[in-house]
PDB file of N, CA and C in Angstrom:
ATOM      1  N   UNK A   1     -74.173 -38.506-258.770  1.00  0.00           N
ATOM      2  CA  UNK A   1     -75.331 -38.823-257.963  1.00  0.00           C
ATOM      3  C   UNK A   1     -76.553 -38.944-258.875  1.00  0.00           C
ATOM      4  N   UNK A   2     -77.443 -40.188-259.307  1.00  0.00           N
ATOM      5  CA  UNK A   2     -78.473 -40.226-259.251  1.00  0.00           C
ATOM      6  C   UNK A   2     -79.639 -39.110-259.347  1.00  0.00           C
ATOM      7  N   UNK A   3     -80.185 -38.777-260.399  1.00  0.00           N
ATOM      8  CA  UNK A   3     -81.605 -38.256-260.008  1.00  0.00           C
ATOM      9  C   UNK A   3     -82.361 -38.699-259.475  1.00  0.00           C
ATOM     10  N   UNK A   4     -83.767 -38.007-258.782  1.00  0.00           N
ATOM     11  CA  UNK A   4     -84.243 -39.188-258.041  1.00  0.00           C
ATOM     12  C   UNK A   4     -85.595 -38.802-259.059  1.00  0.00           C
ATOM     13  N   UNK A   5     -86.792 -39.355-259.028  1.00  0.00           N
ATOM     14  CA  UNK A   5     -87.983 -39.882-259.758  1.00  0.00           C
ATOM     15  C   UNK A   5     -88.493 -39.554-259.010  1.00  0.00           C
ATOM     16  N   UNK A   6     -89.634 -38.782-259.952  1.00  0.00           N
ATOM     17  CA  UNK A   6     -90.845 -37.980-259.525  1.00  0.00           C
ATOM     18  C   UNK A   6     -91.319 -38.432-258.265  1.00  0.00           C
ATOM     19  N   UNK A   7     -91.691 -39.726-258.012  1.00  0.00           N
ATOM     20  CA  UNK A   7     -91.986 -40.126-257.065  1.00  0.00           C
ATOM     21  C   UNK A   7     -91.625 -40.411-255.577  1.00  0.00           C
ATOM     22  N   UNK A   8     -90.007 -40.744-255.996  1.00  0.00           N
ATOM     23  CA  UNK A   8     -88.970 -40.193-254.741  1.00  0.00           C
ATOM     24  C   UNK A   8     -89.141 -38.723-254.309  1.00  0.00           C
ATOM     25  N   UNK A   9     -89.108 -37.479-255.148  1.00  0.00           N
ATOM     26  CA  UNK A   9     -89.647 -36.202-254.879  1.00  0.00           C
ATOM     27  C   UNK A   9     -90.282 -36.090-254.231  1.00  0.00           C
ATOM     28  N   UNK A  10     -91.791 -36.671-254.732  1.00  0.00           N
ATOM     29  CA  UNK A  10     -92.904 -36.421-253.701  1.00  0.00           C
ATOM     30  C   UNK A  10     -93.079 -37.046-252.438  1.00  0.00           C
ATOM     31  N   UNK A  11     -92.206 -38.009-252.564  1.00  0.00           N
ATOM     32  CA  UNK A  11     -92.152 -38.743-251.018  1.00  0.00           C
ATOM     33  C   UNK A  11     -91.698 -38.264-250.142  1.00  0.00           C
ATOM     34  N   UNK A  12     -90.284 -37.217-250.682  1.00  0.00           N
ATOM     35  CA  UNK A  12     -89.709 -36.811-249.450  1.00  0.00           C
ATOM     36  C   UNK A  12     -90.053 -35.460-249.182  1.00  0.00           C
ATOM     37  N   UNK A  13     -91.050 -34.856-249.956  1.00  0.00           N
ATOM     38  CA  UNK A  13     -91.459 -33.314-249.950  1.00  0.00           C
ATOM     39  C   UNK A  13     -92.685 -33.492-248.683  1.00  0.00           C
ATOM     40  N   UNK A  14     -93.502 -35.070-249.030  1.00  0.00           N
ATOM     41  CA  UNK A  14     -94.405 -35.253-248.083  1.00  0.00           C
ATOM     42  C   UNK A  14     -93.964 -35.895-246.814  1.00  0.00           C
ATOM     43  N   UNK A  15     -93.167 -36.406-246.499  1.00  0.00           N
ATOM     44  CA  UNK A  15     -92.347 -36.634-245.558  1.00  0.00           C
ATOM     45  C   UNK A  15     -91.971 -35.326-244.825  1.00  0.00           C
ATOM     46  N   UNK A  16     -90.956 -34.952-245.471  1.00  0.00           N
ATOM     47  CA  UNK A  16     -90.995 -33.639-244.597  1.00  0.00           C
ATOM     48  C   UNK A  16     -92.403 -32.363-244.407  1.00  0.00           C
ATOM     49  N   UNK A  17     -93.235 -32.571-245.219  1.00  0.00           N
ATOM     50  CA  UNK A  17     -94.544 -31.704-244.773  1.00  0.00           C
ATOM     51  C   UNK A  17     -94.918 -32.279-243.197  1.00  0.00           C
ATOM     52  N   UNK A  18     -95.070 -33.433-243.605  1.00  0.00           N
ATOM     53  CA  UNK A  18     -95.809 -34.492-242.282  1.00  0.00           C
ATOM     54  C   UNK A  18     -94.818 -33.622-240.898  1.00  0.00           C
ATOM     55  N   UNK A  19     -93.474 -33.890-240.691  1.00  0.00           N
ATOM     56  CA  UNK A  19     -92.847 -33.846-240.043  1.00  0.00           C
ATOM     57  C   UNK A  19     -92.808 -32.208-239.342  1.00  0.00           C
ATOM     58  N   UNK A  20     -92.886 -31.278-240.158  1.00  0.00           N
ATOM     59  CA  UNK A  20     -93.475 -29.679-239.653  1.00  0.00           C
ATOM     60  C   UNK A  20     -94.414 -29.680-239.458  1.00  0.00           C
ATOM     61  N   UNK A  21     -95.572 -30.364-239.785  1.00  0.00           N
ATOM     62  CA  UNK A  21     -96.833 -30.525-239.396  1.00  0.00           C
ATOM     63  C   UNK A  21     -96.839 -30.838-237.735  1.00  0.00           C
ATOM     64  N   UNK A  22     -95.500 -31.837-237.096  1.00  0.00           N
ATOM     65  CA  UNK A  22     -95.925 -31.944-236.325  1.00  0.00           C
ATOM     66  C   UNK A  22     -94.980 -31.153-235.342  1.00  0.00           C
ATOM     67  N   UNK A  23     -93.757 -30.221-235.991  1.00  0.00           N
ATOM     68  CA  UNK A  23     -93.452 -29.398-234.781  1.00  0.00           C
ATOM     69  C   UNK A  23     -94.100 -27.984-235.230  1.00  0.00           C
ATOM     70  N   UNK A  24     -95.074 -27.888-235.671  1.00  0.00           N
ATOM     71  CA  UNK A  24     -95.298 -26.343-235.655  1.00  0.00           C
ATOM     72  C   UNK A  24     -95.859 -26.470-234.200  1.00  0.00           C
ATOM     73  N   UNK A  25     -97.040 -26.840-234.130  1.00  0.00           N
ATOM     74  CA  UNK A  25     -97.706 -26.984-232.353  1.00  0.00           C
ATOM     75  C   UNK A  25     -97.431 -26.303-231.393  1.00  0.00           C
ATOM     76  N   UNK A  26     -95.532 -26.862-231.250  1.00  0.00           N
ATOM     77  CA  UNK A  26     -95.183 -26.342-230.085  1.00  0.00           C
ATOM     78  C   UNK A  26     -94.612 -24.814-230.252  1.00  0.00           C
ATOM     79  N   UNK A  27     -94.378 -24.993-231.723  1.00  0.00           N
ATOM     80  CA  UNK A  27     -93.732 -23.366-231.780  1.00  0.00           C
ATOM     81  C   UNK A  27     -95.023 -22.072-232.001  1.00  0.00           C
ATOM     82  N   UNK A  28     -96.167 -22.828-232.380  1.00  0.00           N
ATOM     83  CA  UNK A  28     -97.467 -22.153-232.233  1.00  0.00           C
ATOM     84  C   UNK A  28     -97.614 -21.809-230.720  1.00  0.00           C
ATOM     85  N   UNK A  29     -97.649 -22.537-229.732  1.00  0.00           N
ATOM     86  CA  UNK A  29     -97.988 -22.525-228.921  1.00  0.00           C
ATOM     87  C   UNK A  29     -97.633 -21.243-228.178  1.00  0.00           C
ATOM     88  N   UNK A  30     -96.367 -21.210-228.866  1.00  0.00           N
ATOM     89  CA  UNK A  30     -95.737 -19.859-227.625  1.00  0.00           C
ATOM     90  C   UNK A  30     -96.034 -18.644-228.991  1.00  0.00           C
ATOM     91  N   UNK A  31     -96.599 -18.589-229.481  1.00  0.00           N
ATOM     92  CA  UNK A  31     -97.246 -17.430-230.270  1.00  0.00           C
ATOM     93  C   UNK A  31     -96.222 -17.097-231.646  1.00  0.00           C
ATOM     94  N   UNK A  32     -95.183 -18.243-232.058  1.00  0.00           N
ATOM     95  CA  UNK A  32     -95.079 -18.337-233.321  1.00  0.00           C
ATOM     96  C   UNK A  32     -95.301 -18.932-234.669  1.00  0.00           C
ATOM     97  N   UNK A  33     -94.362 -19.360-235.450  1.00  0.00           N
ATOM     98  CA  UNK A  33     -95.140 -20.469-236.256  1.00  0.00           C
ATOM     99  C   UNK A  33     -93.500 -20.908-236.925  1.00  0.00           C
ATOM    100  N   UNK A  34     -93.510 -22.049-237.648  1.00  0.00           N
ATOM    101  CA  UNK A  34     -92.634 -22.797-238.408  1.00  0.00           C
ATOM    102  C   UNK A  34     -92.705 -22.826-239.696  1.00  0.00           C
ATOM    103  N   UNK A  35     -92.225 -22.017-240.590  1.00  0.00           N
ATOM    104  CA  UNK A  35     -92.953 -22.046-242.000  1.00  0.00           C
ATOM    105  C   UNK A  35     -91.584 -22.670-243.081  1.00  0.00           C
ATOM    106  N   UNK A  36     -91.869 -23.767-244.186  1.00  0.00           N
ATOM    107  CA  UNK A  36     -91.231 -24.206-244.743  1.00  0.00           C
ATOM    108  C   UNK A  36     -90.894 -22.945-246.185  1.00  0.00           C
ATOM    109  N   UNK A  37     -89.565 -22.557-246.413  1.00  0.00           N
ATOM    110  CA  UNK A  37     -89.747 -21.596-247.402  1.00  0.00           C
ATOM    111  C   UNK A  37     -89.243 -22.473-248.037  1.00  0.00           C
ATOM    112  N   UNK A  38     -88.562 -23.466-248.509  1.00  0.00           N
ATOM    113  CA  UNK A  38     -88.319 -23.822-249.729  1.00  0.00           C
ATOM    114  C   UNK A  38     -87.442 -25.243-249.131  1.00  0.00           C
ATOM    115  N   UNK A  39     -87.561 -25.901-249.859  1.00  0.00           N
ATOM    116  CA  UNK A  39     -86.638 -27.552-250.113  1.00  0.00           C
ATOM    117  C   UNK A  39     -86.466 -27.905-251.381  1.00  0.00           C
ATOM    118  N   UNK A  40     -84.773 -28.627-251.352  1.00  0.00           N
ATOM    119  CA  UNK A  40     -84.185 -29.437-252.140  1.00  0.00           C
ATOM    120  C   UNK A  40     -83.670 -30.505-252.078  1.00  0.00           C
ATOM    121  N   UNK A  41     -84.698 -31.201-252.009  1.00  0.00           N
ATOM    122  CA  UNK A  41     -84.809 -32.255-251.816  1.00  0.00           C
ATOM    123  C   UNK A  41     -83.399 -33.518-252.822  1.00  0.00           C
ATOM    124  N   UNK A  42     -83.369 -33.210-253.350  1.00  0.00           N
ATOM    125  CA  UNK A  42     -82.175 -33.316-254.405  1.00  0.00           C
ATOM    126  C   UNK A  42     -80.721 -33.267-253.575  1.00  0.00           C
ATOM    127  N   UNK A  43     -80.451 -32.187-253.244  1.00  0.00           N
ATOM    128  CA  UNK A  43     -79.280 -32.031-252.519  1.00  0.00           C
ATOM    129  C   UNK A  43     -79.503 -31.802-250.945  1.00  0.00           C
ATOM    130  N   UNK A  44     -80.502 -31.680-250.505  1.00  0.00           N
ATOM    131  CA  UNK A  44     -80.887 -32.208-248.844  1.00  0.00           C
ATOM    132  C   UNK A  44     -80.787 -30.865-248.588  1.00  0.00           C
ATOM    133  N   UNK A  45     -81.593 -29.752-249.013  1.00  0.00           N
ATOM    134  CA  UNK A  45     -81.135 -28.322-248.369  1.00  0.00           C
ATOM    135  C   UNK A  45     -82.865 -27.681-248.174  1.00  0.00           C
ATOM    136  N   UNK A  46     -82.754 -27.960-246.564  1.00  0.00           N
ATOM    137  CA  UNK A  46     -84.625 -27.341-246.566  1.00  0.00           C
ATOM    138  C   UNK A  46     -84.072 -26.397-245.327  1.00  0.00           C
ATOM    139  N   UNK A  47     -84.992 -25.133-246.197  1.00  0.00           N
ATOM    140  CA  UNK A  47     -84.522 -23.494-245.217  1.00  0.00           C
ATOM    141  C   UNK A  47     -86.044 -23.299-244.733  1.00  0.00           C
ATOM    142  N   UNK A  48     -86.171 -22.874-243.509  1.00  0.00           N
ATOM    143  CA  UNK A  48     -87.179 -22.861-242.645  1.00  0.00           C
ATOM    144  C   UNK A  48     -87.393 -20.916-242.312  1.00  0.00           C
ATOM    145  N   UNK A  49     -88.212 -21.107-241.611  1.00  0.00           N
ATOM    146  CA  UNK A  49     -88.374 -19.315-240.981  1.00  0.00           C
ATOM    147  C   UNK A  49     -89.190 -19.554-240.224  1.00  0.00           C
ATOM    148  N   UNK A  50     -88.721 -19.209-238.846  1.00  0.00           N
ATOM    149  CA  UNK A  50     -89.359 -18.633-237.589  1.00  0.00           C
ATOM    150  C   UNK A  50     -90.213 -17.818-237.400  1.00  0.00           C
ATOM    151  N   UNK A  51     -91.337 -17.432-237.134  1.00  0.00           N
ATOM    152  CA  UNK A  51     -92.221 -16.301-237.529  1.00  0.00           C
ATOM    153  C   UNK A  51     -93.106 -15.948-236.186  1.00  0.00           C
ATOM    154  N   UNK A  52     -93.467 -14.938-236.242  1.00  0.00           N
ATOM    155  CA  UNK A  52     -94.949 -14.212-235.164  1.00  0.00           C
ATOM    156  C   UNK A  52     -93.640 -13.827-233.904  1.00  0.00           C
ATOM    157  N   UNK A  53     -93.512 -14.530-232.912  1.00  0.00           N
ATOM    158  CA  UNK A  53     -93.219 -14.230-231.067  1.00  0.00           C
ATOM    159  C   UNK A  53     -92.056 -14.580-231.432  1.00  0.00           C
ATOM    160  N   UNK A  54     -91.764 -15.443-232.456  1.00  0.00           N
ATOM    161  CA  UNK A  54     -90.087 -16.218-232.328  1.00  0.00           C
ATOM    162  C   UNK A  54     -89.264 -14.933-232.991  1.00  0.00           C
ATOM    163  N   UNK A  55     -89.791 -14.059-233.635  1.00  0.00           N
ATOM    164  CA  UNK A  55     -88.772 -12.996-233.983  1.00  0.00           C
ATOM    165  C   UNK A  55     -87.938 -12.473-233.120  1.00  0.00           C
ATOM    166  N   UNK A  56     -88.666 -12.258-231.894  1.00  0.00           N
ATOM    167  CA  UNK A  56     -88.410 -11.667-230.850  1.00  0.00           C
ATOM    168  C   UNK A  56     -87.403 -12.709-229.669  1.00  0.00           C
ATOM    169  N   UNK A  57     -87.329 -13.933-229.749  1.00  0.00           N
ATOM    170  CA  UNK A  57     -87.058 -14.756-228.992  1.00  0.00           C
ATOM    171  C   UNK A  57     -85.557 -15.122-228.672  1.00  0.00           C
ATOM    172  N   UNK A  58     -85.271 -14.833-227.689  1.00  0.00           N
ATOM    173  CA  UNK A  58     -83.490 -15.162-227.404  1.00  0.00           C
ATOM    174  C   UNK A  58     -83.231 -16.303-227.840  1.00  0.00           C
ATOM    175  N   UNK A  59     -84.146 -17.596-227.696  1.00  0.00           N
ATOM    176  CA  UNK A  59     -83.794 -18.691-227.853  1.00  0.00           C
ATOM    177  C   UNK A  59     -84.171 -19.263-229.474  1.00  0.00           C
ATOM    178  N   UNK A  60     -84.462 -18.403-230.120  1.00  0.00           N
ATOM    179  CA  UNK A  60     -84.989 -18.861-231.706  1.00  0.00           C
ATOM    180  C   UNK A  60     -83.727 -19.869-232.186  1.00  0.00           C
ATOM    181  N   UNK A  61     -82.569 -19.470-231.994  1.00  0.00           N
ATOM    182  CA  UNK A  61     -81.223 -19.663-232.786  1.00  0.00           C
ATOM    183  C   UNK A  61     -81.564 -21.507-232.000  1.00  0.00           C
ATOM    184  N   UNK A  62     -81.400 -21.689-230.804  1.00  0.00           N
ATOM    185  CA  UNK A  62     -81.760 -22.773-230.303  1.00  0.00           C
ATOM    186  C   UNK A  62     -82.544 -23.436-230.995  1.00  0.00           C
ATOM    187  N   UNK A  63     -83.624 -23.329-230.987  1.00  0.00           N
ATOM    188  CA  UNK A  63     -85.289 -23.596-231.613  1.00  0.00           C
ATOM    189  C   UNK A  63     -84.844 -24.140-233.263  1.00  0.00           C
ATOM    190  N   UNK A  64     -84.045 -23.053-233.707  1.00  0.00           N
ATOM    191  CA  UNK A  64     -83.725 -23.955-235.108  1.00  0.00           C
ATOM    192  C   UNK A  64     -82.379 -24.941-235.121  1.00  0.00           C
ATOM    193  N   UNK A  65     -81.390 -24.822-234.704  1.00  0.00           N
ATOM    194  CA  UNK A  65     -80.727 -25.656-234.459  1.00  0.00           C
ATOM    195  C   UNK A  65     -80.905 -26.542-233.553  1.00  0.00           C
ATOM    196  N   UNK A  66     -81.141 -26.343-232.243  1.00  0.00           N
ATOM    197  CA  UNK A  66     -81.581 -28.060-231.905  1.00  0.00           C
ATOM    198  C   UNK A  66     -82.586 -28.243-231.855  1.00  0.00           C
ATOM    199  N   UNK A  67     -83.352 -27.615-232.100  1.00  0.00           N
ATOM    200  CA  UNK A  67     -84.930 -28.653-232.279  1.00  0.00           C
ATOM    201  C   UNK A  67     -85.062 -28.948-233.774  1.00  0.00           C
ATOM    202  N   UNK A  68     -85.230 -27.894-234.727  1.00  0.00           N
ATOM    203  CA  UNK A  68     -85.667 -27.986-236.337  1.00  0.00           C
ATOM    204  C   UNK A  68     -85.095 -28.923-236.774  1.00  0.00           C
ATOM    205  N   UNK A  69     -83.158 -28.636-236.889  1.00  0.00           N
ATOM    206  CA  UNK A  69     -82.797 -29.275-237.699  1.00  0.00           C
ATOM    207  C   UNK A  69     -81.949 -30.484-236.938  1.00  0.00           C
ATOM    208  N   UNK A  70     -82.295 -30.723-235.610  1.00  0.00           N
ATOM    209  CA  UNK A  70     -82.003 -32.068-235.064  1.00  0.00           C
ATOM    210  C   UNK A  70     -82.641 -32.718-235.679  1.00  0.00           C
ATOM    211  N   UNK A  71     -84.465 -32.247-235.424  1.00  0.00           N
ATOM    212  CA  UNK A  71     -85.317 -33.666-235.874  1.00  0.00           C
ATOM    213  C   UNK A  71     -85.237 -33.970-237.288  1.00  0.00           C
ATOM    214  N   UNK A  72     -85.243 -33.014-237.855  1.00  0.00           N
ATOM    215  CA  UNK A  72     -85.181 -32.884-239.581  1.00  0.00           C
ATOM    216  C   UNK A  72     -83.804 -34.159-240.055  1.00  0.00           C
ATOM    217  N   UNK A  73     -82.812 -33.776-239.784  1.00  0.00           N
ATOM    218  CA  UNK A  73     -81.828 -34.892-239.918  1.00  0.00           C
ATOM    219  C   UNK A  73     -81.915 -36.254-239.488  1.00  0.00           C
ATOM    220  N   UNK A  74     -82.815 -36.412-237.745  1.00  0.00           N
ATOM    221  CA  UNK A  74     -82.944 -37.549-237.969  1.00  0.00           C
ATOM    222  C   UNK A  74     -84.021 -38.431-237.996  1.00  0.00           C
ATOM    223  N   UNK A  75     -85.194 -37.444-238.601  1.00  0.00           N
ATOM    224  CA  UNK A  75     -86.140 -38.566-238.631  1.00  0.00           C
ATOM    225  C   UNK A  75     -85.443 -38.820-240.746  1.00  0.00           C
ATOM    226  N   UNK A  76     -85.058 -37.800-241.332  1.00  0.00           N
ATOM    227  CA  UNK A  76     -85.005 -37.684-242.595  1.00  0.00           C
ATOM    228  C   UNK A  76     -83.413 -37.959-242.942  1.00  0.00           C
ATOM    229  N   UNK A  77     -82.962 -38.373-243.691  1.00  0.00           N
ATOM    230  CA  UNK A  77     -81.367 -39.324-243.404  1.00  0.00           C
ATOM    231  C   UNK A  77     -81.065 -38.636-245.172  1.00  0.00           C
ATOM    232  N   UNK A  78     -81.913 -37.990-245.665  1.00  0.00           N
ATOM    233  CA  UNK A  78     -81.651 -37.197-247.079  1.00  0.00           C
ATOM    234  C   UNK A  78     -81.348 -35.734-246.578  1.00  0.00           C
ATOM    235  N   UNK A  79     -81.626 -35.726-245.522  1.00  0.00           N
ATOM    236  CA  UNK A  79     -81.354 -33.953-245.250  1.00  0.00           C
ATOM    237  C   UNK A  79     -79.476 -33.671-244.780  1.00  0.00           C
ATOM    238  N   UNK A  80     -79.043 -33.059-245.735  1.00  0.00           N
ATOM    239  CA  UNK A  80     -77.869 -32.334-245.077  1.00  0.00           C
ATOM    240  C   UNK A  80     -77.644 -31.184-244.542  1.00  0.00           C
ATOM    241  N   UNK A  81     -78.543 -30.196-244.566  1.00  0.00           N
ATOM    242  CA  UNK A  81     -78.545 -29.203-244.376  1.00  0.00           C
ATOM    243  C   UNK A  81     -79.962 -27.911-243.878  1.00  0.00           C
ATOM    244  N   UNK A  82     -79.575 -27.802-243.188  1.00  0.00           N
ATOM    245  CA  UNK A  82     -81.125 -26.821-242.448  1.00  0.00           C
ATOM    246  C   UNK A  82     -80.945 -25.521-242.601  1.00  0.00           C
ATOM    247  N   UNK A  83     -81.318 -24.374-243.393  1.00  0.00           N
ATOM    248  CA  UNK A  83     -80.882 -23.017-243.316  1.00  0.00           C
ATOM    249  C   UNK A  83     -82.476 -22.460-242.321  1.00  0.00           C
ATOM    250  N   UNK A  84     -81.914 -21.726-241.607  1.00  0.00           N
ATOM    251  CA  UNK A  84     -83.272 -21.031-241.200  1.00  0.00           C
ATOM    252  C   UNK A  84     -83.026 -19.244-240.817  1.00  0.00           C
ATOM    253  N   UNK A  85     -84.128 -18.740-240.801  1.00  0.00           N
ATOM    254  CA  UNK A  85     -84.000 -17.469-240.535  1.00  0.00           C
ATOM    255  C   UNK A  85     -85.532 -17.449-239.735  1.00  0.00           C
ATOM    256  N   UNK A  86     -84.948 -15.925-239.696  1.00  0.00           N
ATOM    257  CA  UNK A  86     -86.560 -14.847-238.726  1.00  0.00           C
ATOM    258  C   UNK A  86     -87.208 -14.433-239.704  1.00  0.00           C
ATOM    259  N   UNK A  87     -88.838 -13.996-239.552  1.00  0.00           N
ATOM    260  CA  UNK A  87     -89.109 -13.445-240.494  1.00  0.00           C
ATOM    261  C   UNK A  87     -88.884 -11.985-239.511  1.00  0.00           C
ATOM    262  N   UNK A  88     -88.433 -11.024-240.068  1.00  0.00           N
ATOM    263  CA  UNK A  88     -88.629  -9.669-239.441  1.00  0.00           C
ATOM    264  C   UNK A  88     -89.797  -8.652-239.946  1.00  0.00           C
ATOM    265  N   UNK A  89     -90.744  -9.015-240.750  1.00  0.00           N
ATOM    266  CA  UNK A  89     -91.437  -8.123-240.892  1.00  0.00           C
ATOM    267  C   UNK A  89     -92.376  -7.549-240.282  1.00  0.00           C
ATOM    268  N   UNK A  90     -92.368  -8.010-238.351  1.00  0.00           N
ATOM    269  CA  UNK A  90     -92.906  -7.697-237.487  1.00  0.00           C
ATOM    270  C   UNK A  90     -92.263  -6.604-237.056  1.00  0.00           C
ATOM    271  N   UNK A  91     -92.337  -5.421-235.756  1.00  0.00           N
ATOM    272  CA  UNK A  91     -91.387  -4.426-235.117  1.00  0.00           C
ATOM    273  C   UNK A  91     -91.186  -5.520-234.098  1.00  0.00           C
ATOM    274  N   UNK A  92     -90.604  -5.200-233.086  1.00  0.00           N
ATOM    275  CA  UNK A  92     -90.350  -5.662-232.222  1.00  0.00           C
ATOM    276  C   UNK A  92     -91.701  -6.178-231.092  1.00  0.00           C
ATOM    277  N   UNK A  93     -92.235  -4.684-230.872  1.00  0.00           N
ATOM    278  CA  UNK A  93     -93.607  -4.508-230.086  1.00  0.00           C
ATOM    279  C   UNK A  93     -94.295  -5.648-230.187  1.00  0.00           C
ATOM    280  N   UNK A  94     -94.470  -5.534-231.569  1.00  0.00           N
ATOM    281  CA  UNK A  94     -95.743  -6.493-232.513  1.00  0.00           C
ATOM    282  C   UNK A  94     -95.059  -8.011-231.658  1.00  0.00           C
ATOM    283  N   UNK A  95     -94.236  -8.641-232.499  1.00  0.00           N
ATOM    284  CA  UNK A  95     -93.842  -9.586-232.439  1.00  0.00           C
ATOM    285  C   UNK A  95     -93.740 -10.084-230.901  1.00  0.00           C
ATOM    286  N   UNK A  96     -93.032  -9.418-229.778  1.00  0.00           N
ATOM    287  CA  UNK A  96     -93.160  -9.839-228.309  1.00  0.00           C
ATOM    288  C   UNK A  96     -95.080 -10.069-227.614  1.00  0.00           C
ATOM    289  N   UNK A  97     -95.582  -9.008-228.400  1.00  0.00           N
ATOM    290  CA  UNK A  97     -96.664  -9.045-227.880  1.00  0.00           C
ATOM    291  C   UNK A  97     -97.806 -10.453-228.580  1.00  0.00           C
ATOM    292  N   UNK A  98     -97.480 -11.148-229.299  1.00  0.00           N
ATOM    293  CA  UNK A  98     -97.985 -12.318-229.828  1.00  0.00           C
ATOM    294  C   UNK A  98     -97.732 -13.720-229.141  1.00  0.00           C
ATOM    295  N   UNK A  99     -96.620 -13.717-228.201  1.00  0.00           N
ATOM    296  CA  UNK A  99     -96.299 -14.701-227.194  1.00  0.00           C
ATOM    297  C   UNK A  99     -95.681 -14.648-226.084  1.00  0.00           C
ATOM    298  N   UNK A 100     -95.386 -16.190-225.530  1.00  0.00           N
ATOM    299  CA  UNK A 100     -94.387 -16.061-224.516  1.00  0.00           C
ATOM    300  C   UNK A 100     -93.571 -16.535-224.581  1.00  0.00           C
ATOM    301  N   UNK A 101     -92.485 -16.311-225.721  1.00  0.00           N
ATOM    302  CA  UNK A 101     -91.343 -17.003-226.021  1.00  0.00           C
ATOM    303  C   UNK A 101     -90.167 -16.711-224.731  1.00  0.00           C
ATOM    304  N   UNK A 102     -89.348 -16.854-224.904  1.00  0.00           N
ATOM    305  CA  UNK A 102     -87.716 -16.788-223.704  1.00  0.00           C
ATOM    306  C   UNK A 102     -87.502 -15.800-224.025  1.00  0.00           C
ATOM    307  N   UNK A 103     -87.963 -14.043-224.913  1.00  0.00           N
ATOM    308  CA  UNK A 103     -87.158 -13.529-224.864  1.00  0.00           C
ATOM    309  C   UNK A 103     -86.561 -12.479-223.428  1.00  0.00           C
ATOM    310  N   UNK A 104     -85.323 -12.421-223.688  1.00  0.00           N
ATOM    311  CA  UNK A 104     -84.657 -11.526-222.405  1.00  0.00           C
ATOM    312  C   UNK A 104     -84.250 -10.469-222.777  1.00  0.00           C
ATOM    313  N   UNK A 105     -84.557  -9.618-221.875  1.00  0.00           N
ATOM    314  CA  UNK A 105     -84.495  -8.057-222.393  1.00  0.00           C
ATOM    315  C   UNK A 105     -82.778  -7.768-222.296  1.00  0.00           C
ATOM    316  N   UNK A 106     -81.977  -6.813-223.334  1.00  0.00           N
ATOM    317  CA  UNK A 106     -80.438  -6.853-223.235  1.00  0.00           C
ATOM    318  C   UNK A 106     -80.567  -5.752-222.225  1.00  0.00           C
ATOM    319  N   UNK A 107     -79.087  -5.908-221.012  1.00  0.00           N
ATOM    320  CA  UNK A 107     -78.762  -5.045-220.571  1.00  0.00           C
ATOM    321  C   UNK A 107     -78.225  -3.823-220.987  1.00  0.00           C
TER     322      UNK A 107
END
C-alpha cells in the first residue's frame, strides 16, 4: 500500500475534524461531548470517546456504533475502523447529573 503525502494527511485529518465538528451538537446537547483521541489515517483507524452524560448512558454503545462510526465510514470511504470508548473519569452522580441521556436505571 502506498504512502500517502503530507497533503493527503492533512486532508483527511481535516475532513474528519469537519465531520465531528458536526456531530458533536447533538451529543452536546444531551450533556455530553464527542472527543477525537487519536487517528490513522494511514490505515483508517480513528478511536473516539464519549464523555460528560454519555458515561452514564445505556445507549452510548448505540451512539458509537450507529451513529459515530456509521457516518464516519460513510461520509469517509478511508475509514475501516472506529474504536470508541467512555471516558470514566466522572462517578456516576457527576456524569448523570450533566444530562439527559437514555440512561435506565438496572433492576
Amino acid at each position: 500500500m502506498p504512502q500517502l503525502s503530507d497533503a493527503e494527511r492533512a486532508d483527511r485529518l481535516e475532513e474528519l475534524s469537519a465531520i465531528m465538528d458536526l456531530m458533536r451538537p447533538a451529543v452536546q446537547a444531551d450533556g455530553g461531548d464527542l472527543v477525537l483521541v487519536r487517528a490513522d489515517v494511514e490505515a483508517g483507524v480513528v478511536e473516539v470517546q464519549l464523555q460528560g452524560a454519555c458515561s452514564s448512558c445505556a445507549i452510548s454503545s448505540a451512539t458509537l456504533s450507529g451513529g459515530v462510526e456509521r457516518i464516519l465510514r460513510e461520509r469517509l470511504p478511508w475509514v475501516t475502523e472506529v474504536v470508541g470508548g467512555l471516558d470514566e473519569s466522572l462517578s456516576f452522580e457527576q456524569s448523570t447529573a450533566l444530562g439527559t441521556g437514555g440512561y435506565v436505571p438496572g433492576l
